[in-house]
N, C-alpha and C. Protein backbone atom coordinates (compact mmCIF):
# COMPACT_ATOMS: atom_id res chain seq x y z
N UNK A 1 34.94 -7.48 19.92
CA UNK A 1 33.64 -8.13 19.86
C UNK A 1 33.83 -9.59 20.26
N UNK A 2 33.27 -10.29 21.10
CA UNK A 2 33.14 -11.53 21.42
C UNK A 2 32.56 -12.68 20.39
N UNK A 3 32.79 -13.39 20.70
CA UNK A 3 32.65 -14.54 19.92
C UNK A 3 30.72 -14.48 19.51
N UNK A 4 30.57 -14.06 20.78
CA UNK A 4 29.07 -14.95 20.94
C UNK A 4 28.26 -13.91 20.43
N UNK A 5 28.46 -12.39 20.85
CA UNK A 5 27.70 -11.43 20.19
C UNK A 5 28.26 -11.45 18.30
N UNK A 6 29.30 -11.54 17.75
CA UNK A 6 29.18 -12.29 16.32
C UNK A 6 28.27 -13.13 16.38
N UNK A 7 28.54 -14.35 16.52
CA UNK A 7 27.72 -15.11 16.21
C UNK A 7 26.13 -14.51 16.29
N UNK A 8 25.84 -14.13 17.40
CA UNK A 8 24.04 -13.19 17.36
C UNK A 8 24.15 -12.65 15.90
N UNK A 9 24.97 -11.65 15.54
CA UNK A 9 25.04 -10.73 14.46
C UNK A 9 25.03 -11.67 13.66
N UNK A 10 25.54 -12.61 13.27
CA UNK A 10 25.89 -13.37 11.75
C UNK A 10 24.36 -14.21 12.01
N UNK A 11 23.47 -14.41 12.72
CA UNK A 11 22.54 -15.35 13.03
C UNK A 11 21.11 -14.13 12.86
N UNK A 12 21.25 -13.02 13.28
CA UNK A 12 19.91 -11.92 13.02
C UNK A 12 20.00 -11.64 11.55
N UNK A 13 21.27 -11.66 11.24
CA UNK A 13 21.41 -11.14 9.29
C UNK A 13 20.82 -12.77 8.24
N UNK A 14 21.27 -13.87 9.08
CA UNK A 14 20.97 -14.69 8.54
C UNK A 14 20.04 -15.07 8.15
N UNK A 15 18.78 -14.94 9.47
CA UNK A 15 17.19 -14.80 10.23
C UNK A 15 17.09 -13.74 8.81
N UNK A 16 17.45 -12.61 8.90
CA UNK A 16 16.65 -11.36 7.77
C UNK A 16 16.88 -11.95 6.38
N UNK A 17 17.87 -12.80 6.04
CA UNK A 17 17.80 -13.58 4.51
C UNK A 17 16.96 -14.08 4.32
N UNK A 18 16.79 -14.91 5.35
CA UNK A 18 15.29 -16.41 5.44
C UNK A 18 14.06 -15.36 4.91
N UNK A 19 13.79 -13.96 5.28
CA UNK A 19 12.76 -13.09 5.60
C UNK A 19 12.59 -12.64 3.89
N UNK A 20 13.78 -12.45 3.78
CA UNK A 20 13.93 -11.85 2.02
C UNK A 20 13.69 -13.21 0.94
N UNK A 21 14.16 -14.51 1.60
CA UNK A 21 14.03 -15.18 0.28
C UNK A 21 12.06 -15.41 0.20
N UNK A 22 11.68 -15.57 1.61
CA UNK A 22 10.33 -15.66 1.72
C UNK A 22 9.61 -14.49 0.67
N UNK A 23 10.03 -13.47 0.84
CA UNK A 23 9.53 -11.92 -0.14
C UNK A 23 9.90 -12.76 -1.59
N UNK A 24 11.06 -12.54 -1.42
CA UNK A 24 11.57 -13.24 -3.17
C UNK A 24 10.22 -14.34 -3.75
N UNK A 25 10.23 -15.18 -3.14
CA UNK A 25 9.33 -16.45 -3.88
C UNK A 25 7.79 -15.76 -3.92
N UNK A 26 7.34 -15.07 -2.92
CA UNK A 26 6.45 -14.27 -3.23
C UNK A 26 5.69 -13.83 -4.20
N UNK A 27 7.06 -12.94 -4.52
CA UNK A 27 7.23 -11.48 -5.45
C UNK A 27 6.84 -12.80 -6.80
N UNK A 28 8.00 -13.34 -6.89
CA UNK A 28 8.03 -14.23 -8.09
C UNK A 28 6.69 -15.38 -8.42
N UNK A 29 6.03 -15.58 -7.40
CA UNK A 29 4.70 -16.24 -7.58
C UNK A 29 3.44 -15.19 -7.92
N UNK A 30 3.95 -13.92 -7.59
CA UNK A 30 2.89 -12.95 -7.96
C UNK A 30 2.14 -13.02 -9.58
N UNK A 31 1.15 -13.53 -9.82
CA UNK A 31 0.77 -13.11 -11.35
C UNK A 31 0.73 -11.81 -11.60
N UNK A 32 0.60 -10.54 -11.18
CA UNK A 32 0.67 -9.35 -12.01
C UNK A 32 2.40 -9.45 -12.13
N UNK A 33 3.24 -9.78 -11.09
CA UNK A 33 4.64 -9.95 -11.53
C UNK A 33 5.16 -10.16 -12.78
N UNK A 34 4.36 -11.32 -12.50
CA UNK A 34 5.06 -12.04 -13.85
C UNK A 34 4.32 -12.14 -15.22
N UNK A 35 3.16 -11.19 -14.77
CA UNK A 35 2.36 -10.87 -16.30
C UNK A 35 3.33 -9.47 -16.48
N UNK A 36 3.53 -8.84 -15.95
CA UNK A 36 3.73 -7.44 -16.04
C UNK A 36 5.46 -7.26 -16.18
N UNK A 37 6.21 -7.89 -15.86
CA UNK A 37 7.70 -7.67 -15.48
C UNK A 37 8.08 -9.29 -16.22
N UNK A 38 8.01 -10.06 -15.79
CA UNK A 38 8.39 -11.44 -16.75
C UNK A 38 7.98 -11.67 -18.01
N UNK A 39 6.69 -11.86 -18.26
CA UNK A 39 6.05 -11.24 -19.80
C UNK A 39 6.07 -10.13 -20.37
N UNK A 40 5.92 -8.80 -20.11
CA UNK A 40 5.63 -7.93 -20.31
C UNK A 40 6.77 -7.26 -20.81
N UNK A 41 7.85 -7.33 -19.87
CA UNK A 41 9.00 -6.63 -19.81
C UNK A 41 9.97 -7.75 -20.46
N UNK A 42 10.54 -8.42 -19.60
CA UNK A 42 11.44 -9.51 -20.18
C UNK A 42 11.30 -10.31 -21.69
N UNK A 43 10.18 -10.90 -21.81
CA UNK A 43 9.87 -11.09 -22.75
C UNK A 43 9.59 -10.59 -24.42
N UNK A 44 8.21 -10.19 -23.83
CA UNK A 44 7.86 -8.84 -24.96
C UNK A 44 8.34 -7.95 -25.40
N UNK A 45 8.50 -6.82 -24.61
CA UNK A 45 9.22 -5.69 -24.51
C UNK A 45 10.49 -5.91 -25.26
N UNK A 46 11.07 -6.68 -24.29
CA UNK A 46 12.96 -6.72 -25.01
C UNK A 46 13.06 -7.50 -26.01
N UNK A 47 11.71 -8.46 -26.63
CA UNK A 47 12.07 -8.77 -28.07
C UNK A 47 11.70 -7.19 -28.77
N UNK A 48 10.73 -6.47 -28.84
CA UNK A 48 11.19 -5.72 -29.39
C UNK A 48 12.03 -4.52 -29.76
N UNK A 49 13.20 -4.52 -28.16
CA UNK A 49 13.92 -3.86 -28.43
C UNK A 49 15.45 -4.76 -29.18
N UNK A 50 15.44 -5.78 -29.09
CA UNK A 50 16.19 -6.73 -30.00
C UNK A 50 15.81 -6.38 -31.26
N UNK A 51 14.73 -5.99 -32.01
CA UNK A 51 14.62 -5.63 -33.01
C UNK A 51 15.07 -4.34 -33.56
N UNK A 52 14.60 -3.40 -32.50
CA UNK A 52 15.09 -2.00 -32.55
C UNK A 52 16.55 -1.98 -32.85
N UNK A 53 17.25 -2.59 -31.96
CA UNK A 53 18.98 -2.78 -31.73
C UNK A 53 19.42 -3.22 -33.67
N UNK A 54 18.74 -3.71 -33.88
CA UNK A 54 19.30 -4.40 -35.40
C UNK A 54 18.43 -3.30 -36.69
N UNK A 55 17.89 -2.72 -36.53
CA UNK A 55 17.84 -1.45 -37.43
C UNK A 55 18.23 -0.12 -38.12
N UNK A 56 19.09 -0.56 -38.93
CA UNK A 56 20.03 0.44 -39.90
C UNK A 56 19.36 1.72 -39.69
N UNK A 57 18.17 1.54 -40.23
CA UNK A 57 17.34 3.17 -39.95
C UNK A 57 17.60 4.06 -38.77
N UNK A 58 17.52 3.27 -38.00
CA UNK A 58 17.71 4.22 -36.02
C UNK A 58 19.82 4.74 -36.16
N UNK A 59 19.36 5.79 -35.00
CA UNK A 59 20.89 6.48 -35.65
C UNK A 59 21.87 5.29 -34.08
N UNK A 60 22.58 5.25 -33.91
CA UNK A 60 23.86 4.41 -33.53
C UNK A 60 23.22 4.52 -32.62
N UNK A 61 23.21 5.95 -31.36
CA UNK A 61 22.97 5.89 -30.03
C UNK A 61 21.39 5.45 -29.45
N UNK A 62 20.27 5.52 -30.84
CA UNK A 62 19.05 4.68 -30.83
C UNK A 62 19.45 3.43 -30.14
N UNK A 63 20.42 2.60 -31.42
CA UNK A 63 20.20 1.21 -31.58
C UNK A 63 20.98 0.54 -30.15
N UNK A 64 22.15 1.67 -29.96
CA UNK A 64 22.48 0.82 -28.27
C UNK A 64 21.51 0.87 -27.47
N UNK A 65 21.04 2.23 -27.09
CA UNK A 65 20.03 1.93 -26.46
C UNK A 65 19.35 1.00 -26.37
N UNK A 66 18.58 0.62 -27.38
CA UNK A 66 17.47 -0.29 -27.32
C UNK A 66 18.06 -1.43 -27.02
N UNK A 67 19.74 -1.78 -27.38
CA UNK A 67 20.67 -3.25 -27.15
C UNK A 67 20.28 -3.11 -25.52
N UNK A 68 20.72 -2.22 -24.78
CA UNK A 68 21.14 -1.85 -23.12
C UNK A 68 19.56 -2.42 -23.14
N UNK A 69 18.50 -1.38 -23.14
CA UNK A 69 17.30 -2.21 -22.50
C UNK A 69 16.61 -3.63 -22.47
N UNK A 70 17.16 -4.31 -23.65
CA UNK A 70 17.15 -5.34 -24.08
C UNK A 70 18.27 -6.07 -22.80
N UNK A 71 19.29 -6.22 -22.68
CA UNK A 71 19.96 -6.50 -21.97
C UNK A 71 19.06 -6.65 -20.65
N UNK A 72 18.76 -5.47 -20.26
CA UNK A 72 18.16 -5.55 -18.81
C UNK A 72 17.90 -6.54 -18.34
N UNK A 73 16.73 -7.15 -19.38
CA UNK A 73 15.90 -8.42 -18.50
C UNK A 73 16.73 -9.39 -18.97
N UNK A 74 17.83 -9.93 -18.90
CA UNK A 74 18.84 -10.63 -18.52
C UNK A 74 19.60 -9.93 -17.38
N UNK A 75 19.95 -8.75 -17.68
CA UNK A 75 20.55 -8.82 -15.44
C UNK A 75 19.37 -9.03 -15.24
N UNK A 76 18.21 -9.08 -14.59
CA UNK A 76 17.23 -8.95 -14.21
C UNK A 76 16.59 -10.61 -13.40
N UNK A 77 16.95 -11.12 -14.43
CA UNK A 77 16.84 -12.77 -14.59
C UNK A 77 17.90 -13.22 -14.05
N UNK A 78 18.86 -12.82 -14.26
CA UNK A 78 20.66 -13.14 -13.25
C UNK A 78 19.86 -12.90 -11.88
N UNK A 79 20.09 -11.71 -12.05
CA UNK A 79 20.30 -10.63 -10.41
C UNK A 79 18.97 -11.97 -9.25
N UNK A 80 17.40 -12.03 -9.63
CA UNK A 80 16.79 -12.92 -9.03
C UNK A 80 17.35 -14.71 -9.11
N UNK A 81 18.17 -15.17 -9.57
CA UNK A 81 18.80 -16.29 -9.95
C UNK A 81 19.60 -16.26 -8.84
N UNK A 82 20.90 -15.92 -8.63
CA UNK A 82 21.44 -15.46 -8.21
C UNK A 82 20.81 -15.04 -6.78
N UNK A 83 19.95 -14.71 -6.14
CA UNK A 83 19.31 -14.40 -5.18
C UNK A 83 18.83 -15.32 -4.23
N UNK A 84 17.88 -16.04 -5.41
CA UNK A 84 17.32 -17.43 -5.20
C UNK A 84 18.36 -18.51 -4.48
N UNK A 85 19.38 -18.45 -5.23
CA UNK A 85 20.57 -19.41 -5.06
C UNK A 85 21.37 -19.05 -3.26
N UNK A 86 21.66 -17.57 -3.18
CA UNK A 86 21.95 -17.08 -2.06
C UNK A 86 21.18 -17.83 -0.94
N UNK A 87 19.61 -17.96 -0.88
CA UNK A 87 18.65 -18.25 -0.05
C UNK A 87 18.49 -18.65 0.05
N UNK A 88 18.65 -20.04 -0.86
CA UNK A 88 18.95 -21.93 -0.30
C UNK A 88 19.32 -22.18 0.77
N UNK A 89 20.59 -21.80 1.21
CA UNK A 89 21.32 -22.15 2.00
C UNK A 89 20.86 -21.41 3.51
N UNK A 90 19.54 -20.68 3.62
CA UNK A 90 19.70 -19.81 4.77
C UNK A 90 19.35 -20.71 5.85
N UNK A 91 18.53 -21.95 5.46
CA UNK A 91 18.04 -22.60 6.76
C UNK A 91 19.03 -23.23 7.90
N UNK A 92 20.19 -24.12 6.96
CA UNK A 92 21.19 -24.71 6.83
C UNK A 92 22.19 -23.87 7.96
N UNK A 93 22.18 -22.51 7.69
CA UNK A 93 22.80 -21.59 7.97
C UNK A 93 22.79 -21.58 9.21
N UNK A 94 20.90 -21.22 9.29
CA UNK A 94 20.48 -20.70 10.92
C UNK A 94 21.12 -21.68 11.52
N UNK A 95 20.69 -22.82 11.09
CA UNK A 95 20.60 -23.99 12.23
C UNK A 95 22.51 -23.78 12.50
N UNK A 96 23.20 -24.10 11.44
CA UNK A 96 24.43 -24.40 12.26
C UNK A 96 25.02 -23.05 12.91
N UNK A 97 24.73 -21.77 12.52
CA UNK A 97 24.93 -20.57 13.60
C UNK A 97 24.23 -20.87 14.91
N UNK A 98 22.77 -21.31 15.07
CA UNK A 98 22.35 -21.39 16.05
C UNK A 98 23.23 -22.35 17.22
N UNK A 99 23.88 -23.73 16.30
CA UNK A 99 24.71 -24.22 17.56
C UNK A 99 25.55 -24.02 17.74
N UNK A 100 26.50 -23.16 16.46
CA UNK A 100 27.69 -22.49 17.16
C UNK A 100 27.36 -21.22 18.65
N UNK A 101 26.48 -20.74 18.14
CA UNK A 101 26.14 -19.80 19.09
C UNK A 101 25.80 -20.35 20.51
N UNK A 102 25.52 -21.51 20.94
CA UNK A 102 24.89 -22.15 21.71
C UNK A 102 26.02 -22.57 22.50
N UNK A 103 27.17 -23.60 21.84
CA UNK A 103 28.70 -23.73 22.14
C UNK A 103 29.78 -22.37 22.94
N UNK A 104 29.18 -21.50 21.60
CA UNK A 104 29.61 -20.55 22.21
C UNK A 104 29.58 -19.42 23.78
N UNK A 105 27.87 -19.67 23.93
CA UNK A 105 27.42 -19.31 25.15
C UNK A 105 28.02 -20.36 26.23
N UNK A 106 27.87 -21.35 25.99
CA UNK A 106 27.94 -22.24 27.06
C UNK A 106 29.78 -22.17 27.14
N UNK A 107 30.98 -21.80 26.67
CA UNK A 107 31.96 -21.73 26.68
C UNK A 107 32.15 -20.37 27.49
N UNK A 108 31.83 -19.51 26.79
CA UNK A 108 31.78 -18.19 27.58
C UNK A 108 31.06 -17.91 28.87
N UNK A 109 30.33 -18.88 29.71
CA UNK A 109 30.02 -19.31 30.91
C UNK A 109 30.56 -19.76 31.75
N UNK A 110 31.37 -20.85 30.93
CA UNK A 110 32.87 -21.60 32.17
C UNK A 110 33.46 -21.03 32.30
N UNK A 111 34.06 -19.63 31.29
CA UNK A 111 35.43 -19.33 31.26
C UNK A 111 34.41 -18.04 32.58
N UNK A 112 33.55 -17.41 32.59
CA UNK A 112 33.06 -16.79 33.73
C UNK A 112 33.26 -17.66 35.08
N UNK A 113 33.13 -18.61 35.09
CA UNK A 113 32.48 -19.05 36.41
C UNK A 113 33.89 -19.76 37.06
N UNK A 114 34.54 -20.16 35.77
CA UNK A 114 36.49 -20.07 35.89
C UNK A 114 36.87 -18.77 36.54
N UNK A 115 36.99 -17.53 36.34
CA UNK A 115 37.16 -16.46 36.73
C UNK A 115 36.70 -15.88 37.61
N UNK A 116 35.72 -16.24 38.03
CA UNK A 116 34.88 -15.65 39.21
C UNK A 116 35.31 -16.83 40.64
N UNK A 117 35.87 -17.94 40.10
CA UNK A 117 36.21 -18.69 41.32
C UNK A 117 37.15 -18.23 41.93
């Protein structure tokens, strides 16, 4: 694989991050989102499975349970953190792929026009 078709490849995947963090901030500005999955779920929900988790009454494999779902909306809150953070950097990205790629074309032109002389 040549230099320059990488570079395309590392620069179209890069382009499709920019595309996903755009979805991401979206998703996350959505009010049913975040009534429904940030409140709803994260919040609400897994306080009361934090409660569930700490009840003698429920038999052992109850109370993990309810620990694991509780858990969730912490990966949940990671996993978009974590995402967010990935997608900072995509602009940054394009731009300096774009002039490697640019270097790169224009290198892989001389060394043609070297060879063809």
């Amino acid at each position: 694989m040549s230099a320059v078709t990488d570079l395309e490849a590392q620069l179209k995947a890069a382009k499709n991050t920019g595309d996903l963090h755009a979805s991401l901030m979206r998703l996350q500005s959505n009010k049913d989102f975040r009534k429904i999955i940030m409140e709803g779920f994260c919040q609400e929900e897994c306080a009361r499975y934090i409660v569930m988790a700490g009840d003698s009454e429920l038999e052992q494999n109850e109370r993990n349970d309810a620990l694991n779902m509780a858990m969730a909306a912490g990966h949940l809150q990671r996993y978009l953190k974590l995402q967010e953070r990935k997608y900072e950097h995509g602009p940054d990205l394009i731009q300096n792929l774009q002039v490697e790629l640019e270097r790169a074309r224009r290198e892989e032109s001389s060394g043609e026009m070297e060879d063809g002389e």
